[in-house]
Protein backbone atom coordinates (compact mmCIF):
# COMPACT_ATOMS: atom_id res chain seq x y z
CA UNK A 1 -41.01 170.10 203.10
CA UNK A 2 -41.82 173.73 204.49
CA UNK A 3 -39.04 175.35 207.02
CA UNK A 4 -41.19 174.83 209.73
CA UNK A 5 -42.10 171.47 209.17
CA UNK A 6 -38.54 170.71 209.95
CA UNK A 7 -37.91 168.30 213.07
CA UNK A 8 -35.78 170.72 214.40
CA UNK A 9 -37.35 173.80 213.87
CA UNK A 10 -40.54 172.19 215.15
CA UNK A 11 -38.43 171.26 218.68
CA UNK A 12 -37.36 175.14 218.75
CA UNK A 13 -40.78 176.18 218.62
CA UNK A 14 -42.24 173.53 220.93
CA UNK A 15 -39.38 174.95 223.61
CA UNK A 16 -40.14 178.92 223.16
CA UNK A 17 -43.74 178.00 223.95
CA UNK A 18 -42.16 176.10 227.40
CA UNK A 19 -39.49 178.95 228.16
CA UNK A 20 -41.46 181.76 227.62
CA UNK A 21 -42.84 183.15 231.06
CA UNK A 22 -46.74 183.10 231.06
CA UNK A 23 -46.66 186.76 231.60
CA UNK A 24 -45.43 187.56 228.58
CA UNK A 25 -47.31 185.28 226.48
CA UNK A 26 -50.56 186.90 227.59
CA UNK A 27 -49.32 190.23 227.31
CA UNK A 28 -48.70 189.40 223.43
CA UNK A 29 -51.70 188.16 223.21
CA UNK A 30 -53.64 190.99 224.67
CA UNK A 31 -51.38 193.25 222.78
CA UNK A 32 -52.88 191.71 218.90
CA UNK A 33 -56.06 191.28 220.15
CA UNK A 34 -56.68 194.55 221.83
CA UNK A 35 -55.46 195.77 218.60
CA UNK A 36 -58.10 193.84 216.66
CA UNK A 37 -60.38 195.29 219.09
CA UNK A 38 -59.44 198.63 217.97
CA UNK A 39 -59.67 197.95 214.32
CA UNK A 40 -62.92 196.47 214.39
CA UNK A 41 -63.96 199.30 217.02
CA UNK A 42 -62.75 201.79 214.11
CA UNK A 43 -65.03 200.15 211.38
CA UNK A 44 -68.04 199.77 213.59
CA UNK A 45 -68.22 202.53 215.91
CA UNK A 46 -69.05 205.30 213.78
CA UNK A 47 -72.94 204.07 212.91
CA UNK A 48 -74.54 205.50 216.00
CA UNK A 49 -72.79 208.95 214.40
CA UNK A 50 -74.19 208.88 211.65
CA UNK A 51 -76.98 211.85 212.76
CA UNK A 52 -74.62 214.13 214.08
CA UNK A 53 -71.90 213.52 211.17
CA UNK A 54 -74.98 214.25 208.91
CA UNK A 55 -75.58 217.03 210.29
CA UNK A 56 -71.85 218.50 210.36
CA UNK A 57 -70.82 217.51 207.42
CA UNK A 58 -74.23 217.36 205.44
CA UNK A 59 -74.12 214.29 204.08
CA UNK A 60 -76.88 211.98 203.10
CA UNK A 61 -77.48 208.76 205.47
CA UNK A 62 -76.31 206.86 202.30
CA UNK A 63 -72.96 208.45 202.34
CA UNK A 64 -72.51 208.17 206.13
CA UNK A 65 -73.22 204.45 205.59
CA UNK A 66 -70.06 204.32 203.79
CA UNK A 67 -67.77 204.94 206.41
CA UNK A 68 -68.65 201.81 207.84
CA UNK A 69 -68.93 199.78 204.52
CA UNK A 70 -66.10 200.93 203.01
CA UNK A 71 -63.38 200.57 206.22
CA UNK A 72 -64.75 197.08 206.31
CA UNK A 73 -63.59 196.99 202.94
CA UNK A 74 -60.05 197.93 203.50
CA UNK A 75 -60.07 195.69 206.88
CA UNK A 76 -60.14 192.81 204.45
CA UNK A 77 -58.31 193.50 201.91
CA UNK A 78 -55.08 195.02 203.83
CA UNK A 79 -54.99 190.96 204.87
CA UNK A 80 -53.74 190.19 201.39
CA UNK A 81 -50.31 192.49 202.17
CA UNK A 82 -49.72 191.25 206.18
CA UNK A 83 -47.76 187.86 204.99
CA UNK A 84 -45.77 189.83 202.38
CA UNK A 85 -44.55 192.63 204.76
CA UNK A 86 -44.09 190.20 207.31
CA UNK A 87 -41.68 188.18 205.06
CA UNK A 88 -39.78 191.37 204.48
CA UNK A 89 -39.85 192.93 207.87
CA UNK A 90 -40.96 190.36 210.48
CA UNK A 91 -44.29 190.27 212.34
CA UNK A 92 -43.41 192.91 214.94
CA UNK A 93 -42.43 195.38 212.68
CA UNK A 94 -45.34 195.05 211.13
CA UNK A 95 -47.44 195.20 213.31
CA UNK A 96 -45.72 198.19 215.19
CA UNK A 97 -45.69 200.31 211.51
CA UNK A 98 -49.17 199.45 210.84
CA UNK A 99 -50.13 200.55 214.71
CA UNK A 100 -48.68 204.12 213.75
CA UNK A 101 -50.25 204.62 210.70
CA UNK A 102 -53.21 203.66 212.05
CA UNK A 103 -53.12 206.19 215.13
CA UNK A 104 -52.29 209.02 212.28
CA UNK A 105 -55.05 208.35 209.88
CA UNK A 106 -57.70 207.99 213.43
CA UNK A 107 -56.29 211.62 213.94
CA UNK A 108 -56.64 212.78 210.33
CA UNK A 109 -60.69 211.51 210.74
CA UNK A 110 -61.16 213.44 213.83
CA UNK A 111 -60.53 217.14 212.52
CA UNK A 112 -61.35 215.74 208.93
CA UNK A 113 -63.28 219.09 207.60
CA UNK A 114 -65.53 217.64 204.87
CA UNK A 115 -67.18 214.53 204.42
CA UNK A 116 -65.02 213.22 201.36
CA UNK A 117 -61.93 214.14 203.84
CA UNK A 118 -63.41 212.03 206.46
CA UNK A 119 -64.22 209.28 204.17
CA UNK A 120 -60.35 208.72 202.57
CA UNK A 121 -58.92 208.93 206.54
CA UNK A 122 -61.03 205.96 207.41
CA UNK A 123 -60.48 204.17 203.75
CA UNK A 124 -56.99 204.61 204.50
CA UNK A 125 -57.20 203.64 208.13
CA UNK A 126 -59.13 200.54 207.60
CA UNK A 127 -55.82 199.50 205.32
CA UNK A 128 -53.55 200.14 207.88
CA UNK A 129 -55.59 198.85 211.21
CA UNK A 130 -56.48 195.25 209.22
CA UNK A 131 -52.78 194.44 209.03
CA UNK A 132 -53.24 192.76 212.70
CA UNK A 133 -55.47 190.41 211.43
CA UNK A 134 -53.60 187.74 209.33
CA UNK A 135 -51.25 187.83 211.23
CA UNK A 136 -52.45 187.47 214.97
CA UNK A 137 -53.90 183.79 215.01
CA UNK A 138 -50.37 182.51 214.18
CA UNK A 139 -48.51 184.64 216.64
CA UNK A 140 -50.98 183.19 219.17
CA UNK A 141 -50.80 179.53 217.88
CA UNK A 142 -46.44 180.15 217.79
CA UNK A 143 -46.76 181.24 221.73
CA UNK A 144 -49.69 178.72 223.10
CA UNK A 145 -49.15 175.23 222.93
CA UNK A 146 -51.68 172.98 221.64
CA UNK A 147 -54.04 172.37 224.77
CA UNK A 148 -54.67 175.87 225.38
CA UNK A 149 -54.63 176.98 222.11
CA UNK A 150 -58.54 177.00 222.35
CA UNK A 151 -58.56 178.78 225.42
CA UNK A 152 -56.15 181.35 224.24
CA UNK A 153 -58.16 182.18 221.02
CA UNK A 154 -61.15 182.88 222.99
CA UNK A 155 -59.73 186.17 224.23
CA UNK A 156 -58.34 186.82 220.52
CA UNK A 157 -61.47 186.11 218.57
CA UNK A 158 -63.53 187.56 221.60
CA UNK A 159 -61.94 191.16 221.74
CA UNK A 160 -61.85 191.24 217.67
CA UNK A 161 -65.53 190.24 217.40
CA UNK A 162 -65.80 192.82 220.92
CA UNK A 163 -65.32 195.53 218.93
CA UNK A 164 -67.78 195.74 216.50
CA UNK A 165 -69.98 196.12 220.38
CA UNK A 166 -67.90 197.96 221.98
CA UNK A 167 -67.07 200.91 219.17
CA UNK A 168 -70.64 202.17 219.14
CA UNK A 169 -71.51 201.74 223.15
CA UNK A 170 -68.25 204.17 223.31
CA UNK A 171 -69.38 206.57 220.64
CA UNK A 172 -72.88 206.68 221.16
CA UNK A 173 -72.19 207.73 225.25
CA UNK A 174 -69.11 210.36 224.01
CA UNK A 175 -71.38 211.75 221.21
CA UNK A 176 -74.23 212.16 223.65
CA UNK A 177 -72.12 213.43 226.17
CA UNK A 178 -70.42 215.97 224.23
CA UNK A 179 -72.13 216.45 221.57
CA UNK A 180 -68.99 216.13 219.23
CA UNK A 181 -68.64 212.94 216.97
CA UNK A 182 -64.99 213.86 216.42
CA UNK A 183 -64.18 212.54 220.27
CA UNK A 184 -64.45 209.19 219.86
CA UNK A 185 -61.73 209.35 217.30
CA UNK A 186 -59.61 211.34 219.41
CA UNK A 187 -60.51 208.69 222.12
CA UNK A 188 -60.12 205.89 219.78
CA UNK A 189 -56.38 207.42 218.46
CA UNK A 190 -55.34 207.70 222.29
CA UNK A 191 -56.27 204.23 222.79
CA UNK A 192 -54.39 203.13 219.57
CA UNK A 193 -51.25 204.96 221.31
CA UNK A 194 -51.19 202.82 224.17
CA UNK A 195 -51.44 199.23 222.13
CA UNK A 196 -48.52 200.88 220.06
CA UNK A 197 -46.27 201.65 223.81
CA UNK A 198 -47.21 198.11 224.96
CA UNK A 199 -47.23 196.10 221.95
CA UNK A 200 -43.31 198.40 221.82
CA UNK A 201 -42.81 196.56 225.28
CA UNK A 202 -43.46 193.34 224.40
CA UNK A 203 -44.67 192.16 221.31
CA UNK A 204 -41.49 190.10 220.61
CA UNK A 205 -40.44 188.35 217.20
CA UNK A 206 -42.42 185.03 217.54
CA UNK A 207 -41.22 182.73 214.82
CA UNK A 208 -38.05 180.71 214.51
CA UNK A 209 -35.38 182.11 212.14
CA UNK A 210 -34.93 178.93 210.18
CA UNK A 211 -31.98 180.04 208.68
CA UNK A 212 -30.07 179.36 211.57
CA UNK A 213 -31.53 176.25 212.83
CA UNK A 214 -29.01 173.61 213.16
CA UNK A 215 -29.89 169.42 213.89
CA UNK A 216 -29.83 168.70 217.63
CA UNK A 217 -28.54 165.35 218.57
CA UNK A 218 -31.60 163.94 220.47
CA UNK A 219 -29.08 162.08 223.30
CA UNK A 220 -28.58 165.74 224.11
CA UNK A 221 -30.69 165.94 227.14
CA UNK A 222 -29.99 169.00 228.50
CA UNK A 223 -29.36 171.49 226.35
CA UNK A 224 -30.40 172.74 222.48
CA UNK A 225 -27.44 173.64 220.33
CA UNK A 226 -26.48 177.63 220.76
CA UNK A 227 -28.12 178.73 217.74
CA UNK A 228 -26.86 181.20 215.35
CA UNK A 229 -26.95 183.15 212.38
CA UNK A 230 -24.19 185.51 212.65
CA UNK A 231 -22.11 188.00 215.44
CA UNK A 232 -25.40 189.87 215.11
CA UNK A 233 -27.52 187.60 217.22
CA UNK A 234 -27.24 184.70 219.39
CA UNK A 235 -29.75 182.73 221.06
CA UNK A 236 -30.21 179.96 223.32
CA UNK A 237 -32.83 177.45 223.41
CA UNK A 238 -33.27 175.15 226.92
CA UNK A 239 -34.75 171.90 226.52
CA UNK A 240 -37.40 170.86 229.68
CA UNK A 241 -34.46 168.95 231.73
CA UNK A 242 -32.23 171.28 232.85
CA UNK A 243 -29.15 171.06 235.01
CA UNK A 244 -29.36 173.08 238.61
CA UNK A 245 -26.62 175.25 237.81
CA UNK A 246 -28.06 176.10 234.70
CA UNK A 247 -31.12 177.69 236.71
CA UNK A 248 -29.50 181.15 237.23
CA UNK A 249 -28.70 181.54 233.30
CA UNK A 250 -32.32 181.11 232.12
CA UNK A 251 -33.42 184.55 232.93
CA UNK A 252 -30.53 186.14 231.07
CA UNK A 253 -31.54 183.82 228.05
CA UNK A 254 -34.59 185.53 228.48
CA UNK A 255 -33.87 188.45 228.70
CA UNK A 256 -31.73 188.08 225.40
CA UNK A 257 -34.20 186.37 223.47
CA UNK A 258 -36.63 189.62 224.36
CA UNK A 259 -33.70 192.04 223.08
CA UNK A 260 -32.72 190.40 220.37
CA UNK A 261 -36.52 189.88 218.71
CA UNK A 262 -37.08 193.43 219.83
CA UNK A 263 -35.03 195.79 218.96
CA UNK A 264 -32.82 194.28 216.57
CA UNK A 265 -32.70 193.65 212.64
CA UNK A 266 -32.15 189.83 213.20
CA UNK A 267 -35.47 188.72 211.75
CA UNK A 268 -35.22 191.55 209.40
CA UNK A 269 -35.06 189.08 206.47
CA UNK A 270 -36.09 190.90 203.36
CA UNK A 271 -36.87 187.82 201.38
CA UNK A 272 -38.76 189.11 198.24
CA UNK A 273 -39.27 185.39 197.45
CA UNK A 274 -41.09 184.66 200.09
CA UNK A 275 -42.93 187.75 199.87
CA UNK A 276 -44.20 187.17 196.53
CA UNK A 277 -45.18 183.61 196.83
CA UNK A 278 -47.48 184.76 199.65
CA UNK A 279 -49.32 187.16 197.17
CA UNK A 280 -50.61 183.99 195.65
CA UNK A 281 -50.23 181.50 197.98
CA UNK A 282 -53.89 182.20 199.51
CA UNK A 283 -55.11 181.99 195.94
CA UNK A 284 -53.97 178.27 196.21
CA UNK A 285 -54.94 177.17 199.17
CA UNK A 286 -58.68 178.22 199.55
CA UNK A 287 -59.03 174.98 197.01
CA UNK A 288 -58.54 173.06 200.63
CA UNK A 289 -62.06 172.51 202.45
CA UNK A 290 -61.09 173.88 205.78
CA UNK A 291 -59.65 177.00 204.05
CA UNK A 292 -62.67 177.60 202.59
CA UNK A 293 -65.31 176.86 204.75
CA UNK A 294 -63.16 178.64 207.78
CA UNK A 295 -63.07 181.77 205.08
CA UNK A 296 -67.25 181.64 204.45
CA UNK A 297 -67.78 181.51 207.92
CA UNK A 298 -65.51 184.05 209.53
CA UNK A 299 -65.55 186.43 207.31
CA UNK A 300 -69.68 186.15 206.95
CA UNK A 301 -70.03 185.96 210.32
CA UNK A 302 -68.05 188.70 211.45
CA UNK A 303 -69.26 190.72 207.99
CA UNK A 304 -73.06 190.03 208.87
CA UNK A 305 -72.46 191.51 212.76
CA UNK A 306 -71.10 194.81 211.22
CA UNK A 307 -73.17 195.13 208.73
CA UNK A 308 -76.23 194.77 211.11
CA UNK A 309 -75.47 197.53 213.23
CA UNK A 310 -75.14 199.59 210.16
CA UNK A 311 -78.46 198.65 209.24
CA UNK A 312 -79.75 199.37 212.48
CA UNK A 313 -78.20 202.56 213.18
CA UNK A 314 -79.39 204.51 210.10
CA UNK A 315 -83.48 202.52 210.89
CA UNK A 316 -83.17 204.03 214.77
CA UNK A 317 -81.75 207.42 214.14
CA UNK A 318 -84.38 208.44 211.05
CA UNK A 319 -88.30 209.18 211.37
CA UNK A 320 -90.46 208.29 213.34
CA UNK A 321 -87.83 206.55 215.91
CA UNK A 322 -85.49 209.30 216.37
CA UNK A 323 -83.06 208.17 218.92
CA UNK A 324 -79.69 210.12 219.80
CA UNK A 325 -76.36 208.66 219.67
CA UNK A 326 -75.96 206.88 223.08
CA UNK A 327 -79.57 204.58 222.87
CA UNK A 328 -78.44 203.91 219.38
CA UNK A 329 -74.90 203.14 220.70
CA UNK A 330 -76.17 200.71 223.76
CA UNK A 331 -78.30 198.10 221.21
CA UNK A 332 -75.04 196.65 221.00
CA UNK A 333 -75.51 195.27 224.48
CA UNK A 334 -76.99 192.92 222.94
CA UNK A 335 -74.35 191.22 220.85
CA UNK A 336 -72.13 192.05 223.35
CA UNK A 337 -73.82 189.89 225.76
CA UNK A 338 -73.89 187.20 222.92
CA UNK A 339 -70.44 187.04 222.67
CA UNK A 340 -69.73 187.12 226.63
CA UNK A 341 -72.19 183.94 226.75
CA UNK A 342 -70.66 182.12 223.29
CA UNK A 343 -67.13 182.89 223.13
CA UNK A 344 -66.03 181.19 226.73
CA UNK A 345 -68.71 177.98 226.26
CA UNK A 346 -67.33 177.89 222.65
CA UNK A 347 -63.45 177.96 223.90
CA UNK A 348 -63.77 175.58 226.95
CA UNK A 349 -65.75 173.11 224.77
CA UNK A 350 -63.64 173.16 222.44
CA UNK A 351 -60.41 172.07 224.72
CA UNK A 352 -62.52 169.47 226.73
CA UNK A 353 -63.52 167.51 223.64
CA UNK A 354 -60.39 168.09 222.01
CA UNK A 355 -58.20 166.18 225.18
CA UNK A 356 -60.51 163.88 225.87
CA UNK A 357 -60.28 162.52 222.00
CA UNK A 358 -56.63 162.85 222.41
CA UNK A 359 -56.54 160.76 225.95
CA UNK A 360 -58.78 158.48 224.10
CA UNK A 361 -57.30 157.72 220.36
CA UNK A 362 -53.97 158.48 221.95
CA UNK A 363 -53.59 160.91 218.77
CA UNK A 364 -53.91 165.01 218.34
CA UNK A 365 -56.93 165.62 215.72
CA UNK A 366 -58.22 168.88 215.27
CA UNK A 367 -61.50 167.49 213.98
CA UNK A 368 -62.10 166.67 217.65
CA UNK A 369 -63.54 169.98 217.91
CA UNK A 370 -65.94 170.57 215.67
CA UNK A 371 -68.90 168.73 216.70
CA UNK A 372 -69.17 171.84 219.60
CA UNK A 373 -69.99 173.73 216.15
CA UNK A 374 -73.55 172.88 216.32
CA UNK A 375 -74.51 175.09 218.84
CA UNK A 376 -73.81 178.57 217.30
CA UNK A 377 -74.21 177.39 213.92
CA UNK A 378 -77.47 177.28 214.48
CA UNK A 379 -78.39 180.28 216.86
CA UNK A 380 -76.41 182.38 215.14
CA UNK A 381 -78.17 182.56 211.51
CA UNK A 382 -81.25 182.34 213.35
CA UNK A 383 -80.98 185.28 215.18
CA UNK A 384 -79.86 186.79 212.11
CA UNK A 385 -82.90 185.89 210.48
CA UNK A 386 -85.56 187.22 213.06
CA UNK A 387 -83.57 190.62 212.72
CA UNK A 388 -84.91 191.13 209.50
CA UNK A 389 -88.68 190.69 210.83
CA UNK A 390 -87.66 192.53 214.46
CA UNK A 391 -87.21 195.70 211.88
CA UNK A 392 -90.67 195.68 210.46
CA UNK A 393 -91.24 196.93 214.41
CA UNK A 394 -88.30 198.58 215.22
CA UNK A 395 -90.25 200.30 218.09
CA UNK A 396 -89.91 196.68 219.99
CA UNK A 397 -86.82 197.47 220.75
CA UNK A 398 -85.70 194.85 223.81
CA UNK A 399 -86.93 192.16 221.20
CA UNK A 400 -84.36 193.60 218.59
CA UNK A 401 -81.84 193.57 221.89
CA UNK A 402 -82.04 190.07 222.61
CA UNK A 403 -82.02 189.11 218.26
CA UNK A 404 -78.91 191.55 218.16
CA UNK A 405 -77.46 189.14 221.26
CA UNK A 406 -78.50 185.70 219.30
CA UNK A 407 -76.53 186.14 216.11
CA UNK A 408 -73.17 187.52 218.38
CA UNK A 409 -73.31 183.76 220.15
CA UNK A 410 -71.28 182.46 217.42
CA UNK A 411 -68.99 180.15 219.18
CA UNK A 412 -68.54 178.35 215.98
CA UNK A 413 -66.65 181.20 214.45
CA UNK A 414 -63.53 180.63 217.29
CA UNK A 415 -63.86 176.58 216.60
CA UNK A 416 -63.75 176.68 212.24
CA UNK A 417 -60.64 179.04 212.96
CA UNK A 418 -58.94 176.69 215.07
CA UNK A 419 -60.09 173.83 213.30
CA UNK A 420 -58.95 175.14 209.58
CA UNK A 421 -55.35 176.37 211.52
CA UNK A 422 -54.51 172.88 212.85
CA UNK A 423 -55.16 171.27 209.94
CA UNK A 424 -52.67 173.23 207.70
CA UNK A 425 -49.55 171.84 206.87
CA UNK A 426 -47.97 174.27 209.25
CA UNK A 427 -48.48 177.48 211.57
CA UNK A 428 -47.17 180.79 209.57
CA UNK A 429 -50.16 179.48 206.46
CA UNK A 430 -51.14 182.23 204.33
CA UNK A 431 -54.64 180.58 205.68
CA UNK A 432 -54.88 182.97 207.89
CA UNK A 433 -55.30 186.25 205.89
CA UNK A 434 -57.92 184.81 203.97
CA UNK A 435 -60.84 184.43 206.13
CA UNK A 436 -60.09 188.11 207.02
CA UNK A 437 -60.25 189.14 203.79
CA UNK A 438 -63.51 187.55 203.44
């Protein structure tokens, strides 16, 4: 039996969801998915550049191609090392190490003075902005119980897949505005700076330290056990009934909890063990048909919407089309208004039929969700599909605006995740690196 399959560690995490204010369980979840944003933002963004870099750095349109291609690269495979750190270091620290090399290697690409300089800060950036993603769906299923989990994944898997929109409207309007491709990674590093300050705020320790979970006697009604590991730390865990005069002590819990996951070495556990089993633990697990089909479709979905805008990018910007960086940078309207229409259907679906099977069976099954796949699993490769025809008359361009906005309606994508997430044996699964590394 894993840690967290314990009884008891499963009641501790059941009650941080409960305790936890709402405020700052959305502000950690904007936090990793505004940083997901960013990271996809970083990959993306730089196609409607491509002319200008080009011309600065005279490269061929191959080449440029590669700073998309090859960050997308590193995005993935930077997965494979998230579990391991976190087993040495915890999820925070992580996360807050990989934020500042990220914001340092965004800086080295934006006075980068060659082309093969550019190309190693984003190789190396890419590594160090894809750490976020392995490990963001389980902070977000550790803080959201289970009937909003759907709900709360729509603003994670929305801002990631957001980004890959989002990074080249922004550097298409800067470019054409300045006429500088370097601004929108000095734009993008400021913005990387702020997730790091408020992700420093509050992006507390999420999981349970198991080491210190003791039994709780279940005709205790009020109260969990004080739990503890050493004089180092100290936490306490309510359970729902609480005693009046207990009222006034639950914001100084708080308050505690939020210091101690913070800014101490308390989930600091340096277990190499652990660490190295979760090198190969993904290796072993995509044998499980949820891993794998929740790996082919993320990671070819969200691969396929990157790789598009590449595609289109370099087809707009050369003879006889032309265009500058900002009409290159707004056809990704399109899948931005894709996403706005597919992501929130997709998420609020995916709740409804997942409580009413519960009210109904009178059991959780995450299976409940799936039949909502349908709807983008079809749209989406269809719109993909038409793309490649939409090209052959690229001067159509509102047609190749509303195929751009079919293939980003991929509600599907949020539901497999979910899906693939419940079903594993428990939350902190290696699972979850792999369909970014796809």
């Amino acid at each position: 039996m894993s840690p967290n399959d314990r009884p008891e560690v499963n009641s501790v995490m059941k009650d941080v969801k409960q305790q936890w204010p709402l405020s700052w369980r959305i502000w950690i979840l904007f936090n990793v998915s505004f940083y997901n944003l960013l990271g996809n933002a970083f990959a993306a963004g730089v196609s409607p550049l491509f002319s200008l870099i080009m011309q600065d750095l005279g490269c061929t349109s191959e080449e440029a191609s590669q700073l998309s291609t090859y960050v997308l690269l590193t995005l993935g495979l930077s997965n494979i090392f998230a579990l391991p750190a976190a087993s040495l270091i915890g999820k925070r620290y992580t996360i807050l190490t990989s934020l500042v090399l990220f914001f340092g290697f965004c800086l080295w690409g934006a006075e980068a003075p060659t082309f093969n300089s550019l190309r190693a800060s984003r190789i190396v950036g890419g590594l160090a902005g894809g750490l976020v993603e392995a490990l963001g769906p389980s902070i977000v299923a550790e803080i959201f119980p289970e009937s909003q989990l759907a709900s709360s994944m729509v603003v994670y898997v929305g801002l990631l897949a957001a980004g890959s929109s989002l990074g080249p409207i922004l550097a298409g309007v800067v470019a054409d505005g300045v006429g500088d491709w370097r601004w929108y990674f000095r734009i993008l590093a400021a913005l990387i700076f702020v997730t790091f300050l408020g992700s420093l705020i509050m992006l507390p320790e999420t999981r349970v330290h198991t080491s210190a979970i003791e039994p709780v006697a279940s005709t205790d009604e009020y109260n969990l056990k004080r739990i503890t590991s050493d004089a180092n730390w100290t936490e306490i865990e309510e359970a729902q009934t609480q005693e009046p005069e207990l009222q006034g002590a639950e914001s100084s819990s708080r308050g505690r909890q939020w210091w101690l996951r913070s800014f101490t070495l308390a989930y600091v556990d340096m277990d190499w063990k652990i660490a190295s089993a979760s090198l190969v633990d993904p290796v072993r697990l995509i044998a499980a048909p949820q891993v794998l089909v929740t790996t082919l479709v993320f990671g070819l979905t969200i691969g396929w919407t990157v790789i598009v805008s590449i595609v289109v990018a370099i087809v707009y910007a050369r003879p006889p089309m032309l265009w500058t960086a900002r009409p290159v940078g707004l056809l990704s309207i399109g899948p931005l208004l894709g996403l706005l229409i597919g992501l929130p259907i997709g998420g609020a679906l995916a709740d409804y039929l997942y409580v009413a099977a519960t009210k109904r069976s009178g059991r959780q099954d995450p299976a409940s969700r799936l039949p909502a796949v349908v709807i983008g699993g079809l749209v989406s490769p269809a719109g993909c599909l038409v793309i490649g025809y939409g090209l052959q008359s690229p001067e159509e361009w509102a047609q190749m605006m509303e195929f751009l906005m079919a293939i980003q309606t991929d509600m599907f994508l949020l539901l497999v995740v979910i899906h693939g997430q419940n079903s594993s044996s428990h939350r902190d699964c290696p699972f979850l690196e792999l369909p970014s590394v796809a």
